[in-house]
Protein backbone atom coordinates (compact mmCIF):
# COMPACT_ATOMS: atom_id res chain seq x y z
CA UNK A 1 -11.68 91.88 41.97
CA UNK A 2 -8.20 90.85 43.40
CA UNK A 3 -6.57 87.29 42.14
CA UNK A 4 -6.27 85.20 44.32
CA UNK A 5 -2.64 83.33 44.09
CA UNK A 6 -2.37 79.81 42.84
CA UNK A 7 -0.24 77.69 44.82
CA UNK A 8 0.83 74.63 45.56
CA UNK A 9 2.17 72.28 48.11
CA UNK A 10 5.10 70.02 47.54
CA UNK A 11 4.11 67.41 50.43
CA UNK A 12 1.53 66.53 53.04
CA UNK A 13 2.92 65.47 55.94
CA UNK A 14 2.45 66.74 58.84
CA UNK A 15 3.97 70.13 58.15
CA UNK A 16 1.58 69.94 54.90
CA UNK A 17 -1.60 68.96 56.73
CA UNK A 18 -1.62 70.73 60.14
CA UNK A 19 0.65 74.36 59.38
CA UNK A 20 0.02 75.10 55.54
CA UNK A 21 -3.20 73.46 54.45
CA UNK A 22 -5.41 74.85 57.02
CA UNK A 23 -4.27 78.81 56.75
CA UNK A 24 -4.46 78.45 52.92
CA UNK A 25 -8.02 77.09 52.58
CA UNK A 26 -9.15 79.58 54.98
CA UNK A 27 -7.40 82.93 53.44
CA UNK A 28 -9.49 84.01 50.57
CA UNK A 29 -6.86 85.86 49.02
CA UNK A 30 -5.25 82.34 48.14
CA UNK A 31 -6.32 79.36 45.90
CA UNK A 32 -4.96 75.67 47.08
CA UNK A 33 -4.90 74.28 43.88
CA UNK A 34 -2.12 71.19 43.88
CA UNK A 35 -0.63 69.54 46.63
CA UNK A 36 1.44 66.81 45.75
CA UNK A 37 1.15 63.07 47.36
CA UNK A 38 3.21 60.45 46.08
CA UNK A 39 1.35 57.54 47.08
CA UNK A 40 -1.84 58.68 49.06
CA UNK A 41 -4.99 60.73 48.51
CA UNK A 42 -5.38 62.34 52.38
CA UNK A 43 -5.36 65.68 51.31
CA UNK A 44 -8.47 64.72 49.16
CA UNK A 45 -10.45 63.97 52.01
CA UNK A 46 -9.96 67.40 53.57
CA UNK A 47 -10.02 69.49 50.45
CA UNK A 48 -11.71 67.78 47.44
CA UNK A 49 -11.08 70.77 45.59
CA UNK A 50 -7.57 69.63 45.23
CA UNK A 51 -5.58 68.25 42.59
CA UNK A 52 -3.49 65.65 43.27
CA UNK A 53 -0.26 64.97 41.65
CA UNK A 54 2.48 62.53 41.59
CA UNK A 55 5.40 64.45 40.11
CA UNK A 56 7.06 67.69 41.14
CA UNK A 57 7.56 68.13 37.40
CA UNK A 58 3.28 68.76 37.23
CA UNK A 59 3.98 72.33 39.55
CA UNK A 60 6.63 73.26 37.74
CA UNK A 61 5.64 72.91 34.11
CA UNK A 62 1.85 74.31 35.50
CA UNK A 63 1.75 77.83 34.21
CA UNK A 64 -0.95 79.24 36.48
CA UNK A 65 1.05 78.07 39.89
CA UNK A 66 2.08 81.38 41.32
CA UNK A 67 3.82 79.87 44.72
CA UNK A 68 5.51 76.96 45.83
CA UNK A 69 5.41 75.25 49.22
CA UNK A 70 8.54 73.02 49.48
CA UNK A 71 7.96 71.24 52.14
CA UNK A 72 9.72 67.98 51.81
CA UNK A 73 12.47 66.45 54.04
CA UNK A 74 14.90 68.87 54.53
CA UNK A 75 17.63 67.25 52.49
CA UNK A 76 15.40 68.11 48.94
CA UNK A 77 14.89 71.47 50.16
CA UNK A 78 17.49 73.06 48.33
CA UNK A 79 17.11 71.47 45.12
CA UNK A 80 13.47 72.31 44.93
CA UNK A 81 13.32 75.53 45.95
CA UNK A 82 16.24 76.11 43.12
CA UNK A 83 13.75 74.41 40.27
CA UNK A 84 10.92 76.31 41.28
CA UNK A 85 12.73 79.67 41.00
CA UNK A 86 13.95 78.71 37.91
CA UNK A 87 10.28 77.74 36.74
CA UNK A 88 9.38 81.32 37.44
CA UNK A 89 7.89 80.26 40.85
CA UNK A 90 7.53 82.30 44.13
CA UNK A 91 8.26 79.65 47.21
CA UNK A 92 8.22 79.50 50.41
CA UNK A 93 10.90 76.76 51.63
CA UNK A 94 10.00 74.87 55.18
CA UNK A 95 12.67 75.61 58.01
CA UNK A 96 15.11 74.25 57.80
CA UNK A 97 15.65 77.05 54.96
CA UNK A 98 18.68 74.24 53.87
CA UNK A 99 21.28 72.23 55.15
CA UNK A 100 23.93 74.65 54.20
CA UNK A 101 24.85 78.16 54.48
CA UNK A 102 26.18 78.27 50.63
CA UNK A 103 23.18 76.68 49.58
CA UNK A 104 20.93 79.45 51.35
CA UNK A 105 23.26 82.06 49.77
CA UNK A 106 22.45 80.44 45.99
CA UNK A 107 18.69 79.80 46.38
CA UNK A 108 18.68 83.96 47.94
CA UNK A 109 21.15 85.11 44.63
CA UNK A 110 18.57 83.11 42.12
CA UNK A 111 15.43 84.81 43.54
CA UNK A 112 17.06 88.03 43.27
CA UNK A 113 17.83 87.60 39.87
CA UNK A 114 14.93 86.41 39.18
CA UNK A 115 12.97 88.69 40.81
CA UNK A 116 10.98 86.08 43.09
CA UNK A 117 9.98 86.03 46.51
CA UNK A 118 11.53 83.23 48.46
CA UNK A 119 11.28 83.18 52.38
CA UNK A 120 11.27 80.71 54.84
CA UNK A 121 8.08 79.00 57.14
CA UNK A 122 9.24 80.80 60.85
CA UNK A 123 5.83 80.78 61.85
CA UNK A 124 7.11 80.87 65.45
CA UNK A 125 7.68 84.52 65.04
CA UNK A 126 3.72 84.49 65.77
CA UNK A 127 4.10 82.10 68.40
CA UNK A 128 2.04 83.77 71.76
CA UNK A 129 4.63 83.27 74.06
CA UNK A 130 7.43 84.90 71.92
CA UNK A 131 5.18 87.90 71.31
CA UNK A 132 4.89 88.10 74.97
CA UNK A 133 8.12 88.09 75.71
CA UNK A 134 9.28 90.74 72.60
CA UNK A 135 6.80 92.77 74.02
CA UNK A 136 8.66 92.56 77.30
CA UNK A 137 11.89 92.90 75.70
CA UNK A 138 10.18 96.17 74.03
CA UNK A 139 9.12 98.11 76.63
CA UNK A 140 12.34 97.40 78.88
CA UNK A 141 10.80 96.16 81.74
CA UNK A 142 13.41 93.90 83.51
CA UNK A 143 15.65 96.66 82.94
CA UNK A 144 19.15 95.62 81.34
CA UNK A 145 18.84 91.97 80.10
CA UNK A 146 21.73 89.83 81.29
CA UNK A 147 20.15 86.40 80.68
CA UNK A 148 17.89 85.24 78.01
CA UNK A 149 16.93 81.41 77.86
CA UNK A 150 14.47 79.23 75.52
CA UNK A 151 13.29 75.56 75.88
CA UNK A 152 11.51 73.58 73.69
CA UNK A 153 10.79 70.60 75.53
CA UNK A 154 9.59 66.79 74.26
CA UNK A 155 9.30 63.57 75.74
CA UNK A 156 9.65 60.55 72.92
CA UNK A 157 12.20 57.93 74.52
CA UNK A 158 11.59 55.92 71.40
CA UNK A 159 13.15 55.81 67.81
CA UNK A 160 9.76 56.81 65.88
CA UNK A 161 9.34 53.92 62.80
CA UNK A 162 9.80 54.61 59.44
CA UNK A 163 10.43 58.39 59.75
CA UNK A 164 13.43 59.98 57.28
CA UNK A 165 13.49 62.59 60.28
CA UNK A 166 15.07 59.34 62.65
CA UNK A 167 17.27 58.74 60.05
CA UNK A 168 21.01 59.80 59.39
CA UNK A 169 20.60 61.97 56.81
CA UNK A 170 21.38 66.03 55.98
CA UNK A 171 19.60 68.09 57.94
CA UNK A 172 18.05 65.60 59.94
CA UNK A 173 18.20 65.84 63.75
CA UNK A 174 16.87 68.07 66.35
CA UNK A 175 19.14 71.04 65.40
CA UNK A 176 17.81 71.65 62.04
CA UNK A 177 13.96 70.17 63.22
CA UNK A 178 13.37 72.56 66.33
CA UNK A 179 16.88 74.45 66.07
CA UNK A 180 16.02 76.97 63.54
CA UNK A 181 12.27 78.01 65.85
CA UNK A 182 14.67 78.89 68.25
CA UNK A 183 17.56 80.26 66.80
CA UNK A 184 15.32 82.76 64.68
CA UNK A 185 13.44 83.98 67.46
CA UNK A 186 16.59 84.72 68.89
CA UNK A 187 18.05 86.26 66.14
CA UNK A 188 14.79 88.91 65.43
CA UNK A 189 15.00 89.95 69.43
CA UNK A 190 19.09 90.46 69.46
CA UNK A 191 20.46 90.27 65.68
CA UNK A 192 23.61 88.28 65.13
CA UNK A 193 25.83 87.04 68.03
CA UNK A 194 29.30 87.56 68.98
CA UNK A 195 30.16 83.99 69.80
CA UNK A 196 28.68 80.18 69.78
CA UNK A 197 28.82 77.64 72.25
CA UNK A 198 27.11 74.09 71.28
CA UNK A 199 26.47 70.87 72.99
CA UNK A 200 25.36 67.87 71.02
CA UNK A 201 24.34 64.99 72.05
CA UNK A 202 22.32 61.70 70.87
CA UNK A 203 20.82 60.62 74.22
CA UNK A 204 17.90 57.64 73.16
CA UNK A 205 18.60 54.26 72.96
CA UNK A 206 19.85 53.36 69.38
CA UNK A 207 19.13 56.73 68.10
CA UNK A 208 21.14 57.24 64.75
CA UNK A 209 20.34 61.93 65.27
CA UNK A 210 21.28 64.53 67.46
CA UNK A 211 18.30 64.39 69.93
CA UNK A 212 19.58 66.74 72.54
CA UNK A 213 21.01 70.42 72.09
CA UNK A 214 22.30 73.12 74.21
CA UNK A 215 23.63 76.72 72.18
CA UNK A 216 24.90 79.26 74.13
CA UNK A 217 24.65 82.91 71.84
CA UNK A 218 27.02 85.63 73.89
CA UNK A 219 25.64 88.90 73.01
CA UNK A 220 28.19 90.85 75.46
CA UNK A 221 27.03 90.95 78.38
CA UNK A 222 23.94 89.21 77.74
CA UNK A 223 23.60 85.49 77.40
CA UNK A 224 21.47 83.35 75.60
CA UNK A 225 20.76 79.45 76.27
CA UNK A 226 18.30 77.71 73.75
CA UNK A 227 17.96 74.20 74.66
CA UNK A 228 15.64 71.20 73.22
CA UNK A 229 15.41 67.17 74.29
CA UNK A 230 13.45 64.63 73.51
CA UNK A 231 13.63 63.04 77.13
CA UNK A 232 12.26 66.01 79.64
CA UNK A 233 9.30 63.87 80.52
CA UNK A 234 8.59 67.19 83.31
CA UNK A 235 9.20 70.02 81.02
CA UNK A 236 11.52 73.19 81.81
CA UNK A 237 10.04 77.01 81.78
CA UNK A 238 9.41 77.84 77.77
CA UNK A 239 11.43 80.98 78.64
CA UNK A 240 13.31 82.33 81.53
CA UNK A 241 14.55 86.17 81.68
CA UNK A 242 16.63 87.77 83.65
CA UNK A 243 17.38 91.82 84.31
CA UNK A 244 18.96 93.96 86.29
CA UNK A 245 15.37 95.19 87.39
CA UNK A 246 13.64 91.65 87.34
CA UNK A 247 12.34 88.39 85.61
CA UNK A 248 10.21 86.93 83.66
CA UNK A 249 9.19 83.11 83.47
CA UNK A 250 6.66 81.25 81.67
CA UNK A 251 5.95 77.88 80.73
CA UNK A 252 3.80 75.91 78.40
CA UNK A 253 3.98 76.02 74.74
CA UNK A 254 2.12 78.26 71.96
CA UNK A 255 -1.43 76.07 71.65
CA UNK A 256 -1.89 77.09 68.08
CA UNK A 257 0.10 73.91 66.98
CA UNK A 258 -2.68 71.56 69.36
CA UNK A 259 -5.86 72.61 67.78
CA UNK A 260 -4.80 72.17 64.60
CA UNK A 261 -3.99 68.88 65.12
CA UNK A 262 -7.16 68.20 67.33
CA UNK A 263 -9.49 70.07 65.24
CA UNK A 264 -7.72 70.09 61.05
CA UNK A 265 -8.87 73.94 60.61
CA UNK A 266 -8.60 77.07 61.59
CA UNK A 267 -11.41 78.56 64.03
CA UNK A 268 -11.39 82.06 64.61
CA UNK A 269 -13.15 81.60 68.07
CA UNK A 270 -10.70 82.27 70.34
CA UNK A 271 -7.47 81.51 68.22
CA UNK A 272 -4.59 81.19 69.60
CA UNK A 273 -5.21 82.13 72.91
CA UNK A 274 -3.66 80.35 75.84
CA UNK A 275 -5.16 79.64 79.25
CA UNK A 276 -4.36 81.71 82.34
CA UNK A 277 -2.35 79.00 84.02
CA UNK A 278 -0.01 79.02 81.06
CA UNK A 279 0.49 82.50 81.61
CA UNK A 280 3.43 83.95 82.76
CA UNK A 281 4.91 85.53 85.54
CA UNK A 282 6.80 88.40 86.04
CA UNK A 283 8.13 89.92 89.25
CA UNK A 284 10.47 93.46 88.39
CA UNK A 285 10.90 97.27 89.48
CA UNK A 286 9.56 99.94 86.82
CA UNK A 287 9.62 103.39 87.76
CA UNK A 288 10.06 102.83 91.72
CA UNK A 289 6.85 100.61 91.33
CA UNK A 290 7.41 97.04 92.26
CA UNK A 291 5.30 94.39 89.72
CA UNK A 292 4.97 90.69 90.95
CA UNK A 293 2.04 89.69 88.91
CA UNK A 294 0.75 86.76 85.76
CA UNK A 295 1.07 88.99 82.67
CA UNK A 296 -1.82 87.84 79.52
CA UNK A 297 -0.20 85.52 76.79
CA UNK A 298 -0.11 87.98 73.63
CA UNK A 299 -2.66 85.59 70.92
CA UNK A 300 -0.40 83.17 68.68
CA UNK A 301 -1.32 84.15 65.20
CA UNK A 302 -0.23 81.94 62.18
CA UNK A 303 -2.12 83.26 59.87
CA UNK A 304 -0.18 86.58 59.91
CA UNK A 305 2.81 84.89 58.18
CA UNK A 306 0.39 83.98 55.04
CA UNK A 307 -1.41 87.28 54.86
CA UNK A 308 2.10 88.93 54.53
CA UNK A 309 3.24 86.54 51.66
CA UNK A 310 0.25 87.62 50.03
CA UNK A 311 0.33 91.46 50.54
CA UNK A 312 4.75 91.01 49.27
CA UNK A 313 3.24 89.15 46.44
CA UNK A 314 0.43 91.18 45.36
CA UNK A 315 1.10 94.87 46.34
CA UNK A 316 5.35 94.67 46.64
CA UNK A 317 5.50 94.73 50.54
CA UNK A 318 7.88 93.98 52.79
CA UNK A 319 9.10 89.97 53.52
CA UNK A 320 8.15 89.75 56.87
CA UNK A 321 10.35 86.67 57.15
CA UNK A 322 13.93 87.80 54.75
CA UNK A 323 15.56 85.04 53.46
CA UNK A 324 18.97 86.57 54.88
CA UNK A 325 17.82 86.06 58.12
CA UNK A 326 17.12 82.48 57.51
CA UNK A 327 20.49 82.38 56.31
CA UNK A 328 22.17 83.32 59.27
CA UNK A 329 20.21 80.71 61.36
CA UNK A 330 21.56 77.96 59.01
CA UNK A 331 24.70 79.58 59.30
CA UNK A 332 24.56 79.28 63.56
CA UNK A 333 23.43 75.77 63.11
CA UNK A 334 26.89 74.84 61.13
CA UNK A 335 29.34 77.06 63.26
CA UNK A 336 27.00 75.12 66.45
CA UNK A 337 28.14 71.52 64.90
CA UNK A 338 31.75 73.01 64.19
CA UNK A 339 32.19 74.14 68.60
CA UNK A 340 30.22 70.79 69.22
CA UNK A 341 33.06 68.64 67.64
CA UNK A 342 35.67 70.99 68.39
CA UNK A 343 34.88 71.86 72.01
CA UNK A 344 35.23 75.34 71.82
CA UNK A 345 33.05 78.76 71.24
CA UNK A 346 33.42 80.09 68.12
CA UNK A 347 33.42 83.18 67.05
CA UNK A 348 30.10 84.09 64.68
CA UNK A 349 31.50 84.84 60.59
CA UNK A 350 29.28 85.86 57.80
């Protein structure tokens, strides 16, 4: 019989209760055994199987923990990744991965030396609409890509109460909260770009964070727009591709993030698949053949990201989600604050 990995989650917020929780307690192969809450008992309710615990101190000093889930606001990130290494811990850090590009480089030289997994929560890789669109990208059917652009649309035109992610702190702001989705995606479809472009902007009445970004990624001839707001109250297309034999569009957003806040769990009925009128729409020339037709959303698929930590874990394979990679988003994010305040593209350095 196969163990089944001990872990433990350092937080339940909302990234706690809606993206880990619910893909742990439903994959066998892993046992949910502390989460810790500082001043409630939620998690209780939803798993009284739990243990609760005050102190991070009570996952690191606990023997039997095999993983860590740091997901805490982003500013403790780095710290607590770092003592859980050093407690002989795998971990999986929240995006943002950390604040800095030398602290990603620290946490990635510790694991290594100690021999630990560490990788980073992208779950958007399994997003529906990405897959869609890498499967696009794949099979080169808008011929040469010239134009590649990603929204991730809100509408709050109010400063949310009590929330550290309102607040000026490091790593708080819509860069580093939606930033890195975007960025990644970007980064597993095209690799590392030749230039940035970034405009910043705090656009809410008596907001204290960046609230509104635009990043332009030059990848020769191609360019890449990723954009996010918190004021598009009539949402732009999710992505927008252009070719020299077509285009793709499609709005909506992955509904994998919905149910679980609707329903708390994961259902297998049907998961992750999104409704025809969110599908989208492409209109290009393959072969001499002209296509102008609604193309199936690919299923969004969380629970691929957890079934990989476990097979790296327990068999040795391959990190879906590499820590280096996660290091080069953080690494976009500062040279995308550096051209914001500067007012000029920069040029993308290791």
């Amino acid at each position: 019989m196969h163990k089944k990995i001990n872990t433990a989650l350092v937080g339940f917020g909302m990234s706690g209760e809606y993206f880990h929780a619910p893909f742990l307690n439903a994959n066998p192969n892993f046992n949910l055994r502390k989460i810790v809450e500082r001043h409630s008992e939620r998690s209780k309710q939803l798993y009284p199987q739990v243990e609760i615990v005050r102190d991070f101190s009570e996952i690191l000093n606990d023997e039997e923990i095999d993983l860590v889930i740091i997901n805490t606001p982003n500013y403790l990130h780095f710290k607590m990744a770092k003592d859980a290494i050093l407690a002989g811990k795998h971990v999986i850090v929240e995006k943002p991965f950390t604040v800095t590009s030398s602290e990603a480089k620290e946490l990635i030289e510790i694991a290594d030396e100690n021999k630990l997994m560490l990788t980073v929560f992208q779950n958007r890789r399994w997003d529906g609409d990405y897959l869609t669109v890498k499967k696009i990208i794949e099979e080169n059917l808008l011929g040469v890509l010239v134009e590649f652009e990603s929204h991730f649309d809100r509408f709050r035109n109010f400063i949310k109460p009590n929330s550290w992610k309102e607040e000026k702190l490091p790593g708080t702001g819509l860069l580093y909260d939606i930033g890195p989705h975007l960025i990644d995606q970007v980064i597993c479809l095209f690799g590392k770009p030749e230039t940035i472009f970034a405009d910043l902007r705090i656009q809410r009445p008596n907001g204290k964070i960046i609230d509104s970004f635009e990043i332009i990624l030059s990848y020769g001839k191609l360019k890449v727009t990723l954009k996010s707001n918190f004021l598009s109250k009539i949402p732009l297309p999710r992505f927008t591709l252009h070719g020299t034999e077509g285009s793709f569009i499609k709005y909506g957003l992955d509904p994998q993030e919905d149910t679980l806040k609707k329903t708390g769990y994961l259902n297998s009925k049907d998961w992750g698949k999104e409704p025809e009128e969110n599908w989208g729409i492409i209109d290009t020339n393959v072969n001499g053949k002209n296509i102008n037709e609604k193309i199936e959303t690919i299923p969004g698929a969380y629970q691929k990201f957890f079934n990989n930590i476990y097979d790296v874990i327990s068999e040795g394979k391959e990190l879906a989600v590499k820590p280096n990679e996660a290091l080069t988003t953080i690494r976009i994010i500062e040279l995308a604050i550096e051209s914001n305040y500067k007012k000029r593209v920069m040029d993308f350095s290791n």
